[in-house]
PDB file of N, CA and C in Angstrom:
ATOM      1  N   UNK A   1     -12.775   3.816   1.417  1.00  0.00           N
ATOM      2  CA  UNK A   1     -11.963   2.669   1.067  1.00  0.00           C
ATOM      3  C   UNK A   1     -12.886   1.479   0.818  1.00  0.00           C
ATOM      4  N   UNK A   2     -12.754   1.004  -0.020  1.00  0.00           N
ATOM      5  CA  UNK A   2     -13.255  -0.141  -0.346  1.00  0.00           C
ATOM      6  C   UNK A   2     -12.972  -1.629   0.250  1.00  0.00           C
ATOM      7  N   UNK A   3     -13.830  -2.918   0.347  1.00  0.00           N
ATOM      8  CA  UNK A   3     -12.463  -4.080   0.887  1.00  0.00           C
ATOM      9  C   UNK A   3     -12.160  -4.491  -0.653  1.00  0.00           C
ATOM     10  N   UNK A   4     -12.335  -4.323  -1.220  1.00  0.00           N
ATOM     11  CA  UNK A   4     -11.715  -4.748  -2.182  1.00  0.00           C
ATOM     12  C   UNK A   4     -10.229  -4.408  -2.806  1.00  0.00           C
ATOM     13  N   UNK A   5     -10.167  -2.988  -2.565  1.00  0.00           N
ATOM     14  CA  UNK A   5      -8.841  -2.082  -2.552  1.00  0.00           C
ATOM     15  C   UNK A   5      -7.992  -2.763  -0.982  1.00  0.00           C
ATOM     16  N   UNK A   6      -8.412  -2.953  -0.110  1.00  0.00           N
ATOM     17  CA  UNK A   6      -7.997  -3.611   1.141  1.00  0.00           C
ATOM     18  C   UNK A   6      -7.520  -4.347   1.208  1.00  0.00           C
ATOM     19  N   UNK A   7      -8.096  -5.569   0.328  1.00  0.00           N
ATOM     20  CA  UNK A   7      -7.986  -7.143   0.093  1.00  0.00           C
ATOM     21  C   UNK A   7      -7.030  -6.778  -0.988  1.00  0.00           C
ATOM     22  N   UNK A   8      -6.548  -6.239  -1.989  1.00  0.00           N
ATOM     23  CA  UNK A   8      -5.838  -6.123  -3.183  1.00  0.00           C
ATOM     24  C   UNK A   8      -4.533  -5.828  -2.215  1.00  0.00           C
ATOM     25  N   UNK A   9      -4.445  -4.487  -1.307  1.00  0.00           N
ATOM     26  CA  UNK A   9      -3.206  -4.468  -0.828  1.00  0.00           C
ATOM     27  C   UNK A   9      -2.565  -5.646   0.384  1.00  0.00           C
ATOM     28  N   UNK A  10      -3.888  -5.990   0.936  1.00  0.00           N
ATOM     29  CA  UNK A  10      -2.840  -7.149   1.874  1.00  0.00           C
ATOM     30  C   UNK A  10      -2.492  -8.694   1.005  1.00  0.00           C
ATOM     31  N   UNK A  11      -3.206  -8.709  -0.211  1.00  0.00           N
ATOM     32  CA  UNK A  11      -2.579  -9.402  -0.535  1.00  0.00           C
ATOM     33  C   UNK A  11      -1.108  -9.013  -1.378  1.00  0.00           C
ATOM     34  N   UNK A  12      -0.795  -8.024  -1.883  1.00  0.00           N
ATOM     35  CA  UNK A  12       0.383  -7.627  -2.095  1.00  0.00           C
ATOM     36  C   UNK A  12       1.284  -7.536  -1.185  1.00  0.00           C
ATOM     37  N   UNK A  13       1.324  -7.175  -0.302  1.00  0.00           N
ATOM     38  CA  UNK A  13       2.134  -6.984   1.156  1.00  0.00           C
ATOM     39  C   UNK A  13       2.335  -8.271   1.640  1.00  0.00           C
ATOM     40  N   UNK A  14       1.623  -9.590   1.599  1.00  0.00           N
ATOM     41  CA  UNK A  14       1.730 -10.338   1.833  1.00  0.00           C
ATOM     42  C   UNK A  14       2.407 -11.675   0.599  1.00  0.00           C
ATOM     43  N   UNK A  15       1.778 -11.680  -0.270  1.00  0.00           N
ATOM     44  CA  UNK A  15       2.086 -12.869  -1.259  1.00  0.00           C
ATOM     45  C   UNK A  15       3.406 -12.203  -2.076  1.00  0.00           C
ATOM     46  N   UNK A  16       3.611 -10.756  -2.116  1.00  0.00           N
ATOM     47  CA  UNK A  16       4.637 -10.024  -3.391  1.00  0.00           C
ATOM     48  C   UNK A  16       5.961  -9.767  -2.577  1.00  0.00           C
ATOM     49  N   UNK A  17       5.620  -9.323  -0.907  1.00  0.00           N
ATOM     50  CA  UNK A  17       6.288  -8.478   0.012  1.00  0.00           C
ATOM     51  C   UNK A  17       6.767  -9.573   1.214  1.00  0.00           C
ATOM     52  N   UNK A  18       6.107 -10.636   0.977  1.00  0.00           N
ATOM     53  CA  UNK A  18       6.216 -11.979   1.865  1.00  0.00           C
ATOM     54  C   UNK A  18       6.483 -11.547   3.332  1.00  0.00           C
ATOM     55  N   UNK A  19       5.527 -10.615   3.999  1.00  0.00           N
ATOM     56  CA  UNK A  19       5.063 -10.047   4.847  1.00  0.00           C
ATOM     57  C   UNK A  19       4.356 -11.558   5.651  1.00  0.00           C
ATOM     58  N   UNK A  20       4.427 -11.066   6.883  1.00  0.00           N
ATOM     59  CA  UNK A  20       3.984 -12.604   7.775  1.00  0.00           C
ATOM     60  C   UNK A  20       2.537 -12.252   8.164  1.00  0.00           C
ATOM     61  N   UNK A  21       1.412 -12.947   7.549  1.00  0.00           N
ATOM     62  CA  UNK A  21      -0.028 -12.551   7.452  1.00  0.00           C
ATOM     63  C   UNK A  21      -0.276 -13.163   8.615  1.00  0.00           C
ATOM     64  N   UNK A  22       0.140 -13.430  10.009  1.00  0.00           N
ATOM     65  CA  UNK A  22       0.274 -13.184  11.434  1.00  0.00           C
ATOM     66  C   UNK A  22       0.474 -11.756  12.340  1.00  0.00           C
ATOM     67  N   UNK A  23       0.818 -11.251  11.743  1.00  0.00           N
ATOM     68  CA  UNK A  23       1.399  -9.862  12.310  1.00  0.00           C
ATOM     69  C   UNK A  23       0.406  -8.810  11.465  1.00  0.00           C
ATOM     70  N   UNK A  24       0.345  -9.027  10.129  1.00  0.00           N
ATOM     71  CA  UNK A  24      -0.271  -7.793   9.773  1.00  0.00           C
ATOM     72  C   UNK A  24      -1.646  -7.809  10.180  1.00  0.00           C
ATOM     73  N   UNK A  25      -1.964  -6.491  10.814  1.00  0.00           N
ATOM     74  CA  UNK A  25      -3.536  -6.526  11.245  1.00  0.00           C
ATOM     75  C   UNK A  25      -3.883  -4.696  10.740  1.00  0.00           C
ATOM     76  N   UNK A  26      -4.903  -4.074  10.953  1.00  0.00           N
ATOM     77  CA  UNK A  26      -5.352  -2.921  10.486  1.00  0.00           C
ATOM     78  C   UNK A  26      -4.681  -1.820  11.055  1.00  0.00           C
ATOM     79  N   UNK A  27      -3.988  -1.934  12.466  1.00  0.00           N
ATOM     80  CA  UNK A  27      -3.610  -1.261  13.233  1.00  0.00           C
ATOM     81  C   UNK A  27      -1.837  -1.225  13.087  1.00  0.00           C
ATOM     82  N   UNK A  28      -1.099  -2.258  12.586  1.00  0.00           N
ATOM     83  CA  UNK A  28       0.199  -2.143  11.873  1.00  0.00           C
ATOM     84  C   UNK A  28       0.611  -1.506  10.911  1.00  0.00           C
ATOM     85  N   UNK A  29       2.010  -0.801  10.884  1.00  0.00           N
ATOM     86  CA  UNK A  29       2.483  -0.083   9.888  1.00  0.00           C
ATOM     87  C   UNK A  29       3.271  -1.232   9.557  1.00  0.00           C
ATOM     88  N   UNK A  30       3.164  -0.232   8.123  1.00  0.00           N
ATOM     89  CA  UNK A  30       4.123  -1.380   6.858  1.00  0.00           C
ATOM     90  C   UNK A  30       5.191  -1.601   7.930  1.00  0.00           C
ATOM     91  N   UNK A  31       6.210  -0.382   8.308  1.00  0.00           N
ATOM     92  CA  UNK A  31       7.715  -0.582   8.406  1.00  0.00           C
ATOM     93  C   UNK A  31       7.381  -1.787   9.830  1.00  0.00           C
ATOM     94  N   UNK A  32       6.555  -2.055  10.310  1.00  0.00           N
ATOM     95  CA  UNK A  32       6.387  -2.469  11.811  1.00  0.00           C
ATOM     96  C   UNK A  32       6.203  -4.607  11.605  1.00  0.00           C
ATOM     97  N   UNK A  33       5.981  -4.484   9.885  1.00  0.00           N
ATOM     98  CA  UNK A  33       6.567  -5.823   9.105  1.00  0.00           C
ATOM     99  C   UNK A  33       7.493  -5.902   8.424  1.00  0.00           C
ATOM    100  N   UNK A  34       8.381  -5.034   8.879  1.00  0.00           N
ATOM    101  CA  UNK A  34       9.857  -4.866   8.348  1.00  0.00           C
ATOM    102  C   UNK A  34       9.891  -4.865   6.865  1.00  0.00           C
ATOM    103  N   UNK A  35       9.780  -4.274   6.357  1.00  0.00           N
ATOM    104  CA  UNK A  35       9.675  -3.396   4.897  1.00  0.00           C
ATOM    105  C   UNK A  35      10.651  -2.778   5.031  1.00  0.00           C
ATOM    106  N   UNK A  36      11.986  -3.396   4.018  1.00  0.00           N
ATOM    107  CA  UNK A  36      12.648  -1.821   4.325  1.00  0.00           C
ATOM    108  C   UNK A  36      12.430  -1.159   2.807  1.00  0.00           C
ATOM    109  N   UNK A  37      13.128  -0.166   2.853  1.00  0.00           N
ATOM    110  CA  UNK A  37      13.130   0.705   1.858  1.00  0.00           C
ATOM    111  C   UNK A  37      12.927   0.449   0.520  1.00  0.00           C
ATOM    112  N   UNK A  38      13.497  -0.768   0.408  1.00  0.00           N
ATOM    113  CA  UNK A  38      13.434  -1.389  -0.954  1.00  0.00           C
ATOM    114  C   UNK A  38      11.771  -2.069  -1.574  1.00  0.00           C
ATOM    115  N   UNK A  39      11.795  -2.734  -0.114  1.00  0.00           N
ATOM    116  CA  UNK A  39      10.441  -3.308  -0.466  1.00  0.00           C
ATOM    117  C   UNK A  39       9.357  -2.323  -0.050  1.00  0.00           C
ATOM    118  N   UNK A  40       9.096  -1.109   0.470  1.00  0.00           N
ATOM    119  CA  UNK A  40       8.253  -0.099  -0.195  1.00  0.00           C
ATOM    120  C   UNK A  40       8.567   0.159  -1.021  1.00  0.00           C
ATOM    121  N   UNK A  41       9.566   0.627  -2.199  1.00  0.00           N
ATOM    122  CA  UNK A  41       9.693   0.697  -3.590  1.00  0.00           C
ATOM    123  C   UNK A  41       8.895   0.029  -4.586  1.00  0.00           C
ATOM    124  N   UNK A  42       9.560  -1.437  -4.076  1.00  0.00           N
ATOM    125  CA  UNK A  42       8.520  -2.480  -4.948  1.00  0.00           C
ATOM    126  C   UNK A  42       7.083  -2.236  -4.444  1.00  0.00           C
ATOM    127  N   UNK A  43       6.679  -1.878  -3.633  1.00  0.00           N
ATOM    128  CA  UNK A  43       4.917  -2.082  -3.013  1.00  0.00           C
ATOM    129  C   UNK A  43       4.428  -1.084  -3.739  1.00  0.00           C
ATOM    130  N   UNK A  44       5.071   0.435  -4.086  1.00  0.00           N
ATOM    131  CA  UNK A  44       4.483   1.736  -4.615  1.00  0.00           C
ATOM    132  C   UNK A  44       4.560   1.236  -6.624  1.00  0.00           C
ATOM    133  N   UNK A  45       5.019   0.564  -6.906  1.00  0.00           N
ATOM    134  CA  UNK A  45       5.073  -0.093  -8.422  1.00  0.00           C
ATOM    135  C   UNK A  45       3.927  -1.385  -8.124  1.00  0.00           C
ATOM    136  N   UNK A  46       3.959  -1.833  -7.415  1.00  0.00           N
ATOM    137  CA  UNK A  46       2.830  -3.067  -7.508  1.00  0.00           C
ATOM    138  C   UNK A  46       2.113  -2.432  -7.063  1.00  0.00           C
ATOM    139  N   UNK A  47       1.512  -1.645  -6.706  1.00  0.00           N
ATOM    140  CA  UNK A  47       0.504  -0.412  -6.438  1.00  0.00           C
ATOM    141  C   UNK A  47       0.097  -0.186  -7.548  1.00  0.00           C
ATOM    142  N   UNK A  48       1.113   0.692  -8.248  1.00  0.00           N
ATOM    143  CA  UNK A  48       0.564   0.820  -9.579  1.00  0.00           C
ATOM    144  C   UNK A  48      -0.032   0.412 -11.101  1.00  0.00           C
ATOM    145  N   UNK A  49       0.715  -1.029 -11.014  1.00  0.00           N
ATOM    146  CA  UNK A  49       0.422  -2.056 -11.836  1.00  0.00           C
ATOM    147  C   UNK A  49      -1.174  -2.225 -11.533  1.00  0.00           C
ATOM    148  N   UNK A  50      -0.961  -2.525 -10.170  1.00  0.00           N
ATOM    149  CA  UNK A  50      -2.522  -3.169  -9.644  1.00  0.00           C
ATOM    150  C   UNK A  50      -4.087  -2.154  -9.932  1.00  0.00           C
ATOM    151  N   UNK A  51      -3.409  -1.073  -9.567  1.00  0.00           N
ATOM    152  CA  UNK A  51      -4.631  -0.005  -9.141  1.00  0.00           C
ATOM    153  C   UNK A  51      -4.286   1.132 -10.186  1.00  0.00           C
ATOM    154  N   UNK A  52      -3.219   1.287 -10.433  1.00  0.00           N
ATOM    155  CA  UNK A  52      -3.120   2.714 -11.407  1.00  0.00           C
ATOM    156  C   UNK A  52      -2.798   4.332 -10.733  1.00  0.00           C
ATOM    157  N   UNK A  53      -2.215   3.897  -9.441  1.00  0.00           N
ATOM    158  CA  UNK A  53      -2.252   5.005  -8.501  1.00  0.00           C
ATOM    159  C   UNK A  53      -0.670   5.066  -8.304  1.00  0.00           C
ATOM    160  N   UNK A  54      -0.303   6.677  -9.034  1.00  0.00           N
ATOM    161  CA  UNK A  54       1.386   6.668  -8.815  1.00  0.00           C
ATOM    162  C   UNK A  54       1.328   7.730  -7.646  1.00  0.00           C
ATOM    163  N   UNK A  55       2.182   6.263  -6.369  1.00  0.00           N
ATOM    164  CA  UNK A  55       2.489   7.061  -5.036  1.00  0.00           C
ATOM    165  C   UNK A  55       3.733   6.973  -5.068  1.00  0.00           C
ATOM    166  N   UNK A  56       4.958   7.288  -5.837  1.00  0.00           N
ATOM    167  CA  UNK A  56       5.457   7.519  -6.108  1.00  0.00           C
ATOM    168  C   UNK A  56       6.752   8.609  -5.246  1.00  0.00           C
ATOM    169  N   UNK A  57       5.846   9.969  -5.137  1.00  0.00           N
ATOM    170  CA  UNK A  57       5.922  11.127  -4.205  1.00  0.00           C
ATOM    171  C   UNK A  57       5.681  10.914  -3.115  1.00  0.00           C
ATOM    172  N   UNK A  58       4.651   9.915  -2.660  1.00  0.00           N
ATOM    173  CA  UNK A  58       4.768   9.430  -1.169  1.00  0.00           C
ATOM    174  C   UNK A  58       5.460   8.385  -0.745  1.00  0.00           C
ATOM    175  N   UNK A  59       6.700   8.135  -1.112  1.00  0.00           N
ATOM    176  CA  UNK A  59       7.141   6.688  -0.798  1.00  0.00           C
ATOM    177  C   UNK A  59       8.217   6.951   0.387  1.00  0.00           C
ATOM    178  N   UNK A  60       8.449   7.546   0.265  1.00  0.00           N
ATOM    179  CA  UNK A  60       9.147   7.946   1.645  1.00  0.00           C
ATOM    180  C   UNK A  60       8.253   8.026   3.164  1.00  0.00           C
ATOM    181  N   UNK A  61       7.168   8.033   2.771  1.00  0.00           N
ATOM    182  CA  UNK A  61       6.434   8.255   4.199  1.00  0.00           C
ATOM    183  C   UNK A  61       5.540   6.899   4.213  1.00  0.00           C
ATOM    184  N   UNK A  62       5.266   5.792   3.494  1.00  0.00           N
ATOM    185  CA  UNK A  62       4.610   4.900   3.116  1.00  0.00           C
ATOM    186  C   UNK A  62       4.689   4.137   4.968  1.00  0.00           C
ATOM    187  N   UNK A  63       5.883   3.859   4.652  1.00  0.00           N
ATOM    188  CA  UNK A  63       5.977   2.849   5.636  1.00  0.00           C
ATOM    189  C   UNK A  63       5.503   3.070   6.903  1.00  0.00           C
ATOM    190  N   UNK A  64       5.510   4.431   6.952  1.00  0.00           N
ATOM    191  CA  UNK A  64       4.344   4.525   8.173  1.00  0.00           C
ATOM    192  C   UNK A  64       3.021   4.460   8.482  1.00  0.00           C
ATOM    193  N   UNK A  65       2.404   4.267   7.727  1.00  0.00           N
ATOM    194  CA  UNK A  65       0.852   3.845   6.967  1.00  0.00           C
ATOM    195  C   UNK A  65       0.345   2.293   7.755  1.00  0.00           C
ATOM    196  N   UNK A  66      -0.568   2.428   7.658  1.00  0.00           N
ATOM    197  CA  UNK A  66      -1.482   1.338   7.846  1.00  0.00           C
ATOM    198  C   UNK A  66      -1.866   0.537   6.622  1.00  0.00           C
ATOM    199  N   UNK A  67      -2.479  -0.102   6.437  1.00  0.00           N
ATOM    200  CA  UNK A  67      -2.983  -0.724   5.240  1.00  0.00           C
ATOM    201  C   UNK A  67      -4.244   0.067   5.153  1.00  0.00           C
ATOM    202  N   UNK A  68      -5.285   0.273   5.894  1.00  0.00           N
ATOM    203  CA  UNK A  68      -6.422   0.785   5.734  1.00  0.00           C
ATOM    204  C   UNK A  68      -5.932   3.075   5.215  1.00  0.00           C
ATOM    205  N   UNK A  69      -4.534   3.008   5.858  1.00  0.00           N
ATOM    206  CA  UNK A  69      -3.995   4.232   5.199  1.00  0.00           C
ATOM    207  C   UNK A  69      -3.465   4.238   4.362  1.00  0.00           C
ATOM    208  N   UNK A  70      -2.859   3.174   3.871  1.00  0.00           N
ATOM    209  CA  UNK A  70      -2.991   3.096   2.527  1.00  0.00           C
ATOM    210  C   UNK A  70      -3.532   3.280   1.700  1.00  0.00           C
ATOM    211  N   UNK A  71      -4.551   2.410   1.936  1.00  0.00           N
ATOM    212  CA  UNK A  71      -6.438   2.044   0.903  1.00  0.00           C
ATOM    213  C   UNK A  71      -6.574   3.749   0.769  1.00  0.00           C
ATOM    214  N   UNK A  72      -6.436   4.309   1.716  1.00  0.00           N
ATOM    215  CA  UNK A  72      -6.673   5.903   1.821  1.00  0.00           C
ATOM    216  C   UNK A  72      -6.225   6.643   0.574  1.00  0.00           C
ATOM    217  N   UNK A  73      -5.200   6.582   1.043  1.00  0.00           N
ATOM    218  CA  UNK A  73      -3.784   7.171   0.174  1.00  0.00           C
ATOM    219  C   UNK A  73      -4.080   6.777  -1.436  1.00  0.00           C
ATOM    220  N   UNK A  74      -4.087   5.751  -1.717  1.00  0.00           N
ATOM    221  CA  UNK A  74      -4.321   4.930  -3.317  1.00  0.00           C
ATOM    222  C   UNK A  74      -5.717   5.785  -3.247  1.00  0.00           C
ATOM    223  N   UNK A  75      -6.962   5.772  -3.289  1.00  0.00           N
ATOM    224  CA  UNK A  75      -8.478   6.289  -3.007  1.00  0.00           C
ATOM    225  C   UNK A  75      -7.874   7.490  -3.550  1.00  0.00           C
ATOM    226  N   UNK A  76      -7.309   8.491  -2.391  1.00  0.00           N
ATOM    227  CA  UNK A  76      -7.139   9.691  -2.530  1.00  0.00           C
ATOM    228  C   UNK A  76      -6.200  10.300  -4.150  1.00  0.00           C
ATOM    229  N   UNK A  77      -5.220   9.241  -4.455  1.00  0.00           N
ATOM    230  CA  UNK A  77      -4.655   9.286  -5.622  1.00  0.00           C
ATOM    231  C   UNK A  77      -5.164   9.283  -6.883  1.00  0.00           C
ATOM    232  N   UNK A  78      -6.152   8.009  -6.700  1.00  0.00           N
ATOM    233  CA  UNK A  78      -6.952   7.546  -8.313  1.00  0.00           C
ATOM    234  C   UNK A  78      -7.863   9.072  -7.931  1.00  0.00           C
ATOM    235  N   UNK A  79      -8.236   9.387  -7.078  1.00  0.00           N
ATOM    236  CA  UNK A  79      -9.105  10.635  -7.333  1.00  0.00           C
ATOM    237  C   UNK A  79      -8.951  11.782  -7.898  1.00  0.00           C
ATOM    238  N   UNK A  80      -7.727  12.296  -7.275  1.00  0.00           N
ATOM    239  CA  UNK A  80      -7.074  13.001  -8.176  1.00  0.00           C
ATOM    240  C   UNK A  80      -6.460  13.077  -9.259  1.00  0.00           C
ATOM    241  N   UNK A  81      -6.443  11.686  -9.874  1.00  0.00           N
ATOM    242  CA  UNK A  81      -6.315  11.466 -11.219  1.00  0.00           C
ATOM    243  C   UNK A  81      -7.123  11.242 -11.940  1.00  0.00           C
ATOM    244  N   UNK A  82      -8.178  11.400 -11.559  1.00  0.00           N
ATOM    245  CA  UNK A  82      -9.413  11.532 -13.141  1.00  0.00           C
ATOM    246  C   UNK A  82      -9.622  13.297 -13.459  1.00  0.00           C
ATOM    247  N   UNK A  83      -9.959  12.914 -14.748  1.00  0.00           N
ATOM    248  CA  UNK A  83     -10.160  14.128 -15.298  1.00  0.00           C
ATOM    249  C   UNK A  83     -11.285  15.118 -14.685  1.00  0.00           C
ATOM    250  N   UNK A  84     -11.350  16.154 -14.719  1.00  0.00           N
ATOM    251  CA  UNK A  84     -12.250  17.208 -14.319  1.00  0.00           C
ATOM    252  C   UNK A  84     -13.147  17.162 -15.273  1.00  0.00           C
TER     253      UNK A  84
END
């Protein structure tokens, strides 16, 4: 994970998701800043806009993630999306 991929998602979670940048720390899950369902929807599209990574298929389990499992998750995505 990069901080740059890091820094890209807490600022989404925070400035897009108006998440309270008091509470979120490395060790918090999304849902644990009250995200509900909707606003992981929007986070997995501003995901993609941002980074190019359709989590799409994981959005149901998102909210249990960390931000740094996130960074994971997006990493692990763009990877599997480049060509062989």
């Amino acid at each position: 994970m990069t901080a740059a991929l890091h820094a890209t998602l807490t600022r989404i979670v925070v400035e897009n998701l108006e998440a309270d940048p008091d509470v979120l720390s490395d060790e918090s899950t999304l849902a644990a800043l009250d995200l509900d369902s909707l606003a992981i929807a929007e986070l997995v599209i501003l995901i993609k806009e941002e980074t190019g990574a359709d989590l799409s298929s994981e959005e149901t389990s998102i909210g249990e993630l960390t931000i740094p499992a996130l960074a994971q998750l997006v990493t692990t995505a763009l990877d599997g999306e480049k060509p062989a």
